[in-house]
C-alpha atoms as a PDB file:
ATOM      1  CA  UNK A   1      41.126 -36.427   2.019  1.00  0.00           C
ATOM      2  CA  UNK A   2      44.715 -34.834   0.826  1.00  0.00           C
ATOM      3  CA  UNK A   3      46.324 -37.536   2.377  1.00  0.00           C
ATOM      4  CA  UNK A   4      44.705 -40.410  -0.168  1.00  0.00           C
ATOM      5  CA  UNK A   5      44.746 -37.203  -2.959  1.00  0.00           C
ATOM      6  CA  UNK A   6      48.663 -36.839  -2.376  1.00  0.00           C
ATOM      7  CA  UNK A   7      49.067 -40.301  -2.197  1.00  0.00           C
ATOM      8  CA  UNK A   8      47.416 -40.722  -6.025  1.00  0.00           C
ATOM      9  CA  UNK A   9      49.726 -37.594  -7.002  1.00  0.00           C
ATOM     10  CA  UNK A  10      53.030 -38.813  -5.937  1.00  0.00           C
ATOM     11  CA  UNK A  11      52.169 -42.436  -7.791  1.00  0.00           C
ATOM     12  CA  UNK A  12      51.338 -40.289 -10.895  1.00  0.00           C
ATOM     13  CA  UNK A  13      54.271 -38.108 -10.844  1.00  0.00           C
ATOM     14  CA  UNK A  14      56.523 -41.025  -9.886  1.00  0.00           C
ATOM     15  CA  UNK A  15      60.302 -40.768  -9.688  1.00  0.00           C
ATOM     16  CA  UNK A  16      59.820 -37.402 -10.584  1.00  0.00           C
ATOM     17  CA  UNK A  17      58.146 -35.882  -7.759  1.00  0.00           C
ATOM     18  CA  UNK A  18      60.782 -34.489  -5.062  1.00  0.00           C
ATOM     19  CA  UNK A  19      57.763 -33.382  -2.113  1.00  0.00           C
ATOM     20  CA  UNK A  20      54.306 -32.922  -1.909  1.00  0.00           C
ATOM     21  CA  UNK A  21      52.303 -30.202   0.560  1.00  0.00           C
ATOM     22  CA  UNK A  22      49.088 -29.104   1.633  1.00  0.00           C
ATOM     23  CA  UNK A  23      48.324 -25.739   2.140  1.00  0.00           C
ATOM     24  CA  UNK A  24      46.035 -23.260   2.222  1.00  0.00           C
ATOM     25  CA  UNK A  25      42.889 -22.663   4.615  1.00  0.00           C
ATOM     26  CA  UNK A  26      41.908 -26.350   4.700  1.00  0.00           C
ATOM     27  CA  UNK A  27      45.301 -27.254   6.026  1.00  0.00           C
ATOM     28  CA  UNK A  28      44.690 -25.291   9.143  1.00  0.00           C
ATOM     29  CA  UNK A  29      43.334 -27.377  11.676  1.00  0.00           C
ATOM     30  CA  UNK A  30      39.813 -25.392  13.382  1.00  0.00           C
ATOM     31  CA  UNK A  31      40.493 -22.760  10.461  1.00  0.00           C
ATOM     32  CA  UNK A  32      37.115 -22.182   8.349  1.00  0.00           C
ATOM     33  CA  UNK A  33      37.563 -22.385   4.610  1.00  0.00           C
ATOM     34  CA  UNK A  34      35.954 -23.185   1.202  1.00  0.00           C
ATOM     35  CA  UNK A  35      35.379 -27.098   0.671  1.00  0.00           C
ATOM     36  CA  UNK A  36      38.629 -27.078  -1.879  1.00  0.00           C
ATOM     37  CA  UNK A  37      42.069 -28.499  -1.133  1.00  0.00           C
ATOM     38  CA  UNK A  38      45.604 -26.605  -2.140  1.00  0.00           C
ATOM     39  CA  UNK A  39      48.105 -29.106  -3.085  1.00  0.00           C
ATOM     40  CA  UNK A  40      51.369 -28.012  -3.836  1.00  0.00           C
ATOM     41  CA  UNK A  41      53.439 -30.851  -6.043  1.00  0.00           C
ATOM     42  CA  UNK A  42      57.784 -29.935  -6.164  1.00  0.00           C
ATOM     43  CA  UNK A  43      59.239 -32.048  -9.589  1.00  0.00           C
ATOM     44  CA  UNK A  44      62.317 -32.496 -10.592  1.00  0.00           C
ATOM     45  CA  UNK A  45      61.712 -31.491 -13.782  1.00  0.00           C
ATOM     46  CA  UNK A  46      58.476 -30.236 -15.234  1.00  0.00           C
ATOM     47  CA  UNK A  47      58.924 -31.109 -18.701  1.00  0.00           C
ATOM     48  CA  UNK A  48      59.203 -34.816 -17.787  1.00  0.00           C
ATOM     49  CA  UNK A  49      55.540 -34.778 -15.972  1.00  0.00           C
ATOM     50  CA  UNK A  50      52.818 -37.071 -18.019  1.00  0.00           C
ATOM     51  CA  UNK A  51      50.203 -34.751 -17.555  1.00  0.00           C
ATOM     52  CA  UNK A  52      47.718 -37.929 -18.804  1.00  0.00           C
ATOM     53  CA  UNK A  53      48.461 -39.669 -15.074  1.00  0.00           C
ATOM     54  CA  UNK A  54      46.828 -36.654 -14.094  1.00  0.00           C
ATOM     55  CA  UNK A  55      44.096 -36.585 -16.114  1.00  0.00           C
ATOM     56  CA  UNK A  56      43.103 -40.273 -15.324  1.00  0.00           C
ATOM     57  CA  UNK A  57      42.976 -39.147 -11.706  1.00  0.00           C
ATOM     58  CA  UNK A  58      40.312 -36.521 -12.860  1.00  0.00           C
ATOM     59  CA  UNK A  59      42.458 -33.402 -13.016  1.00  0.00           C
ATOM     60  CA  UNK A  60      41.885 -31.014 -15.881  1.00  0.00           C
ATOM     61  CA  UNK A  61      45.377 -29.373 -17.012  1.00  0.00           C
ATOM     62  CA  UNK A  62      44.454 -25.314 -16.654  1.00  0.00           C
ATOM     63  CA  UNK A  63      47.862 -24.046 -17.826  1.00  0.00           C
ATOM     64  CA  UNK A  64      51.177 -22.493 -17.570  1.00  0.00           C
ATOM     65  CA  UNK A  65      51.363 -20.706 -14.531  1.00  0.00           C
ATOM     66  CA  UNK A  66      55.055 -19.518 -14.828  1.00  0.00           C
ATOM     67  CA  UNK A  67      57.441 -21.435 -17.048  1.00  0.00           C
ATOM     68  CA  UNK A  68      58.116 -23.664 -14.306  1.00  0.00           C
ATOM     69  CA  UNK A  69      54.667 -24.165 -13.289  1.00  0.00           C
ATOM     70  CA  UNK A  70      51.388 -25.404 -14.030  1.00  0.00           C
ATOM     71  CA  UNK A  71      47.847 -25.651 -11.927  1.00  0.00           C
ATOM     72  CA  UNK A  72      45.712 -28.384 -12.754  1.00  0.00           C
ATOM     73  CA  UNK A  73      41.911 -28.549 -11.197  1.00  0.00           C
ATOM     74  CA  UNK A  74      39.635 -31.320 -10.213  1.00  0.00           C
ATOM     75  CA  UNK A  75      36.200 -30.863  -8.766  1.00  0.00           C
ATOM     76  CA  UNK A  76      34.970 -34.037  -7.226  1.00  0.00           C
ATOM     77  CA  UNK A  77      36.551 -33.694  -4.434  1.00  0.00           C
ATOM     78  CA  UNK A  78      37.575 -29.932  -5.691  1.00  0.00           C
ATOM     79  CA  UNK A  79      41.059 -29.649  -5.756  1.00  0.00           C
ATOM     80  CA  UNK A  80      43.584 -26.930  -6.802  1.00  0.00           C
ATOM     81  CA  UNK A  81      47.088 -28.585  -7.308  1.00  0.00           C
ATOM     82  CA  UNK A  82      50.134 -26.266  -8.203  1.00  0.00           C
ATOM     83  CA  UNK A  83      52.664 -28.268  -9.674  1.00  0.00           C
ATOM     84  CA  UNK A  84      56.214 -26.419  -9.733  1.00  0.00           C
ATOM     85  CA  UNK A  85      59.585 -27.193 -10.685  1.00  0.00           C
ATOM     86  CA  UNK A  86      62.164 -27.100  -8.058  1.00  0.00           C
ATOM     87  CA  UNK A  87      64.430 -24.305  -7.772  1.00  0.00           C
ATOM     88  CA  UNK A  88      61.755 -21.828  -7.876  1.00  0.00           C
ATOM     89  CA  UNK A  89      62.497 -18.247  -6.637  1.00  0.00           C
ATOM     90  CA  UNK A  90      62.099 -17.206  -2.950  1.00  0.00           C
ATOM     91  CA  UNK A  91      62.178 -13.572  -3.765  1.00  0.00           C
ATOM     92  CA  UNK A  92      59.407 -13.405  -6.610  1.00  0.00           C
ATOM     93  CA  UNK A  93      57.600 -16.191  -4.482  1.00  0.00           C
ATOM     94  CA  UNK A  94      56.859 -13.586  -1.492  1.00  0.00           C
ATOM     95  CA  UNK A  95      56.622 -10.166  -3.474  1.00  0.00           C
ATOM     96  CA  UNK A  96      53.669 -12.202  -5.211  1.00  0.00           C
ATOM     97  CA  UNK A  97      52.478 -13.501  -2.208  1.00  0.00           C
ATOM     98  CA  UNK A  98      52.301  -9.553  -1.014  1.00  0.00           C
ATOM     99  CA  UNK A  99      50.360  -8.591  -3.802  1.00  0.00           C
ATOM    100  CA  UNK A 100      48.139 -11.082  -3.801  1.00  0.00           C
ATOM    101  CA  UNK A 101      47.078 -10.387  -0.035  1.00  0.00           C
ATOM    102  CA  UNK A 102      46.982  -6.552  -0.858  1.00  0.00           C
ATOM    103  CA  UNK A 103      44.682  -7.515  -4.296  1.00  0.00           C
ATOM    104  CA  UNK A 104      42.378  -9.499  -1.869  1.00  0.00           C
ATOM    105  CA  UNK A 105      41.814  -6.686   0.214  1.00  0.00           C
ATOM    106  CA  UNK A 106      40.843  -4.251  -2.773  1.00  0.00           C
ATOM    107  CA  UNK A 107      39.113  -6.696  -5.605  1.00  0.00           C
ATOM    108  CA  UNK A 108      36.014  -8.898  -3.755  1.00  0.00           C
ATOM    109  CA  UNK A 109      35.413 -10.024  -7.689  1.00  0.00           C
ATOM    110  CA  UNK A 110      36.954 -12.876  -8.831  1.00  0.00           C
ATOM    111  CA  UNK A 111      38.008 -11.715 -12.311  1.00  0.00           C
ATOM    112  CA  UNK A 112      38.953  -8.183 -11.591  1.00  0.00           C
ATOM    113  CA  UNK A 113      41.640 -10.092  -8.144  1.00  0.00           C
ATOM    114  CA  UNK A 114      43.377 -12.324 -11.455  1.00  0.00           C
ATOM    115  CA  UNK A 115      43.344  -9.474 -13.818  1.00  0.00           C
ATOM    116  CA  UNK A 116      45.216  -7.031 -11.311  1.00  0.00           C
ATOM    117  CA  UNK A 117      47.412  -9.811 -11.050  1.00  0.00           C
ATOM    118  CA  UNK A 118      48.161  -9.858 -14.433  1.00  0.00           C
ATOM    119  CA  UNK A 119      51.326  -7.534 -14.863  1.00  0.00           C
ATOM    120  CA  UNK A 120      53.002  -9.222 -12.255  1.00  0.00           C
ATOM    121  CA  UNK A 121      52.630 -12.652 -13.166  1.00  0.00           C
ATOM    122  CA  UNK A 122      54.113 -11.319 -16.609  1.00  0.00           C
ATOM    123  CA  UNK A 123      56.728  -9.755 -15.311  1.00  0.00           C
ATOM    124  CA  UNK A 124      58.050 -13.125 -13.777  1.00  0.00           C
ATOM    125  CA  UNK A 125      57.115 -14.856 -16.749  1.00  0.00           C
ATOM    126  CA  UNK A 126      59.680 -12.274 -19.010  1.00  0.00           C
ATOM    127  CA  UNK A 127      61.896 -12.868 -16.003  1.00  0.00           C
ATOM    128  CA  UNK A 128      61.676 -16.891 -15.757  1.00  0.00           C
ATOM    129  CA  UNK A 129      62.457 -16.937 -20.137  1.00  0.00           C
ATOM    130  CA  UNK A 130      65.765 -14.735 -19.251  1.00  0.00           C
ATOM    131  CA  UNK A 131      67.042 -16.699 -16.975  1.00  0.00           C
ATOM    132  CA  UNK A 132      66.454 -20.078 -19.304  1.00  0.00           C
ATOM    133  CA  UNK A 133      68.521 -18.327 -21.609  1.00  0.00           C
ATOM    134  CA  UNK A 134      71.276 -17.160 -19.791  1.00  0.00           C
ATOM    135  CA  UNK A 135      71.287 -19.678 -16.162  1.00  0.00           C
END
Protein backbone atom coordinates (compact mmCIF):
# COMPACT_ATOMS: atom_id res chain seq x y z
CA UNK A 1 0.00 0.00 0.00
CA UNK A 2 2.81 2.93 0.58
CA UNK A 3 4.46 1.79 -2.30
CA UNK A 4 1.35 2.77 -4.89
CA UNK A 5 0.63 5.83 -2.03
CA UNK A 6 4.35 7.12 -2.58
CA UNK A 7 4.17 6.51 -6.01
CA UNK A 8 0.86 9.05 -6.32
CA UNK A 9 2.94 11.51 -3.94
CA UNK A 10 6.08 11.82 -5.83
CA UNK A 11 3.82 12.40 -9.27
CA UNK A 12 2.01 15.15 -7.25
CA UNK A 13 4.95 16.80 -5.84
CA UNK A 14 6.84 16.43 -9.13
CA UNK A 15 10.24 17.98 -9.78
CA UNK A 16 9.99 19.17 -6.48
CA UNK A 17 10.15 16.23 -4.38
CA UNK A 18 13.95 15.29 -3.45
CA UNK A 19 12.93 11.57 -1.41
CA UNK A 20 10.13 9.94 -0.11
CA UNK A 21 10.05 7.39 3.20
CA UNK A 22 7.98 5.22 5.13
CA UNK A 23 8.15 5.06 8.60
CA UNK A 24 6.65 4.43 11.56
CA UNK A 25 5.17 1.04 13.09
CA UNK A 26 3.72 -0.15 9.77
CA UNK A 27 7.12 0.03 8.19
CA UNK A 28 8.41 -2.61 10.48
CA UNK A 29 8.07 -5.82 9.00
CA UNK A 30 6.19 -8.51 11.91
CA UNK A 31 5.86 -5.17 14.05
CA UNK A 32 2.05 -4.71 15.26
CA UNK A 33 0.63 -1.27 14.65
CA UNK A 34 -2.52 0.86 13.99
CA UNK A 35 -3.95 0.35 10.30
CA UNK A 36 -2.35 4.03 9.33
CA UNK A 37 0.72 4.64 7.18
CA UNK A 38 3.62 7.44 8.08
CA UNK A 39 4.89 8.92 4.98
CA UNK A 40 7.55 11.23 5.19
CA UNK A 41 7.79 13.56 1.76
CA UNK A 42 11.64 15.77 1.59
CA UNK A 43 10.90 19.03 -1.08
CA UNK A 44 13.00 21.19 -2.34
CA UNK A 45 11.15 23.90 -1.48
CA UNK A 46 7.89 23.97 0.40
CA UNK A 47 6.48 27.05 -0.83
CA UNK A 48 6.50 25.69 -4.41
CA UNK A 49 4.21 22.48 -3.34
CA UNK A 50 0.48 22.64 -5.07
CA UNK A 51 -1.14 21.50 -2.16
CA UNK A 52 -4.44 20.91 -4.73
CA UNK A 53 -2.34 17.65 -6.29
CA UNK A 54 -2.75 16.62 -2.90
CA UNK A 55 -6.06 17.19 -2.34
CA UNK A 56 -7.19 15.38 -5.60
CA UNK A 57 -5.38 12.36 -4.19
CA UNK A 58 -7.77 12.67 -1.10
CA UNK A 59 -5.44 14.33 1.39
CA UNK A 60 -6.87 17.03 3.60
CA UNK A 61 -4.10 19.88 4.25
CA UNK A 62 -4.02 19.90 8.43
CA UNK A 63 -1.41 22.67 8.74
CA UNK A 64 1.85 24.21 9.46
CA UNK A 65 3.76 21.95 11.39
CA UNK A 66 7.02 24.07 11.62
CA UNK A 67 7.69 26.72 9.01
CA UNK A 68 9.17 24.21 6.91
CA UNK A 69 6.59 21.69 7.35
CA UNK A 70 3.19 20.66 6.88
CA UNK A 71 1.09 17.20 7.67
CA UNK A 72 -1.62 16.47 5.47
CA UNK A 73 -4.20 13.39 6.36
CA UNK A 74 -6.18 11.01 4.31
CA UNK A 75 -8.38 8.30 5.70
CA UNK A 76 -9.27 5.82 3.05
CA UNK A 77 -6.52 4.13 3.23
CA UNK A 78 -5.57 6.38 6.52
CA UNK A 79 -2.55 8.04 5.94
CA UNK A 80 -0.39 10.58 7.88
CA UNK A 81 2.11 12.27 5.39
CA UNK A 82 4.72 14.83 6.82
CA UNK A 83 5.85 16.88 4.16
CA UNK A 84 9.21 18.85 5.08
CA UNK A 85 11.54 21.03 3.44
CA UNK A 86 15.02 19.89 3.12
CA UNK A 87 17.61 21.16 5.30
CA UNK A 88 15.68 20.52 8.33
CA UNK A 89 17.54 20.43 11.71
CA UNK A 90 19.13 17.21 13.11
CA UNK A 91 19.45 18.63 16.54
CA UNK A 92 15.74 19.92 17.14
CA UNK A 93 14.70 16.74 15.06
CA UNK A 94 15.94 14.27 18.00
CA UNK A 95 15.39 16.53 21.20
CA UNK A 96 11.66 16.37 19.81
CA UNK A 97 11.83 12.97 19.08
CA UNK A 98 12.94 12.57 23.04
CA UNK A 99 10.11 14.33 24.21
CA UNK A 100 7.76 12.89 22.34
CA UNK A 101 8.75 9.24 23.57
CA UNK A 102 8.95 10.63 27.24
CA UNK A 103 5.17 12.44 26.59
CA UNK A 104 3.98 8.93 25.42
CA UNK A 105 4.98 7.37 28.45
CA UNK A 106 3.15 10.01 30.79
CA UNK A 107 -0.11 11.27 28.62
CA UNK A 108 -2.30 7.87 27.39
CA UNK A 109 -4.88 10.84 26.13
CA UNK A 110 -4.59 12.00 22.90
CA UNK A 111 -5.13 15.74 23.49
CA UNK A 112 -3.35 16.18 26.74
CA UNK A 113 0.27 13.99 24.52
CA UNK A 114 -0.20 17.26 21.67
CA UNK A 115 -0.84 19.84 24.25
CA UNK A 116 2.39 18.92 26.36
CA UNK A 117 3.92 19.16 23.16
CA UNK A 118 2.96 22.45 22.66
CA UNK A 119 5.89 24.66 24.11
CA UNK A 120 8.28 22.80 22.28
CA UNK A 121 6.92 22.80 18.98
CA UNK A 122 6.80 26.73 19.63
CA UNK A 123 9.95 27.04 20.62
CA UNK A 124 11.23 25.66 17.16
CA UNK A 125 8.71 27.53 15.48
CA UNK A 126 10.30 31.13 17.17
CA UNK A 127 13.53 29.36 16.30
CA UNK A 128 12.75 28.31 12.49
CA UNK A 129 11.34 32.49 11.90
CA UNK A 130 15.01 33.59 13.30
CA UNK A 131 16.84 31.79 11.28
CA UNK A 132 14.63 32.95 7.96
CA UNK A 133 15.63 36.21 8.97
CA UNK A 134 19.08 36.06 9.58
CA UNK A 135 20.36 32.42 7.43
Amino acid sequence: MYDNEATLIIQALGSNCLAIHHFGSTSVPGLSAKAKIDILAIVKDFYCVDTSNLEKLGFENRGEVIPSGRYFSKNTPQIHLHLFEEGNHHDDRDAYAKIKKDLASKHTDGMSYCNAKTEFINTIIEKAKKHRKNP
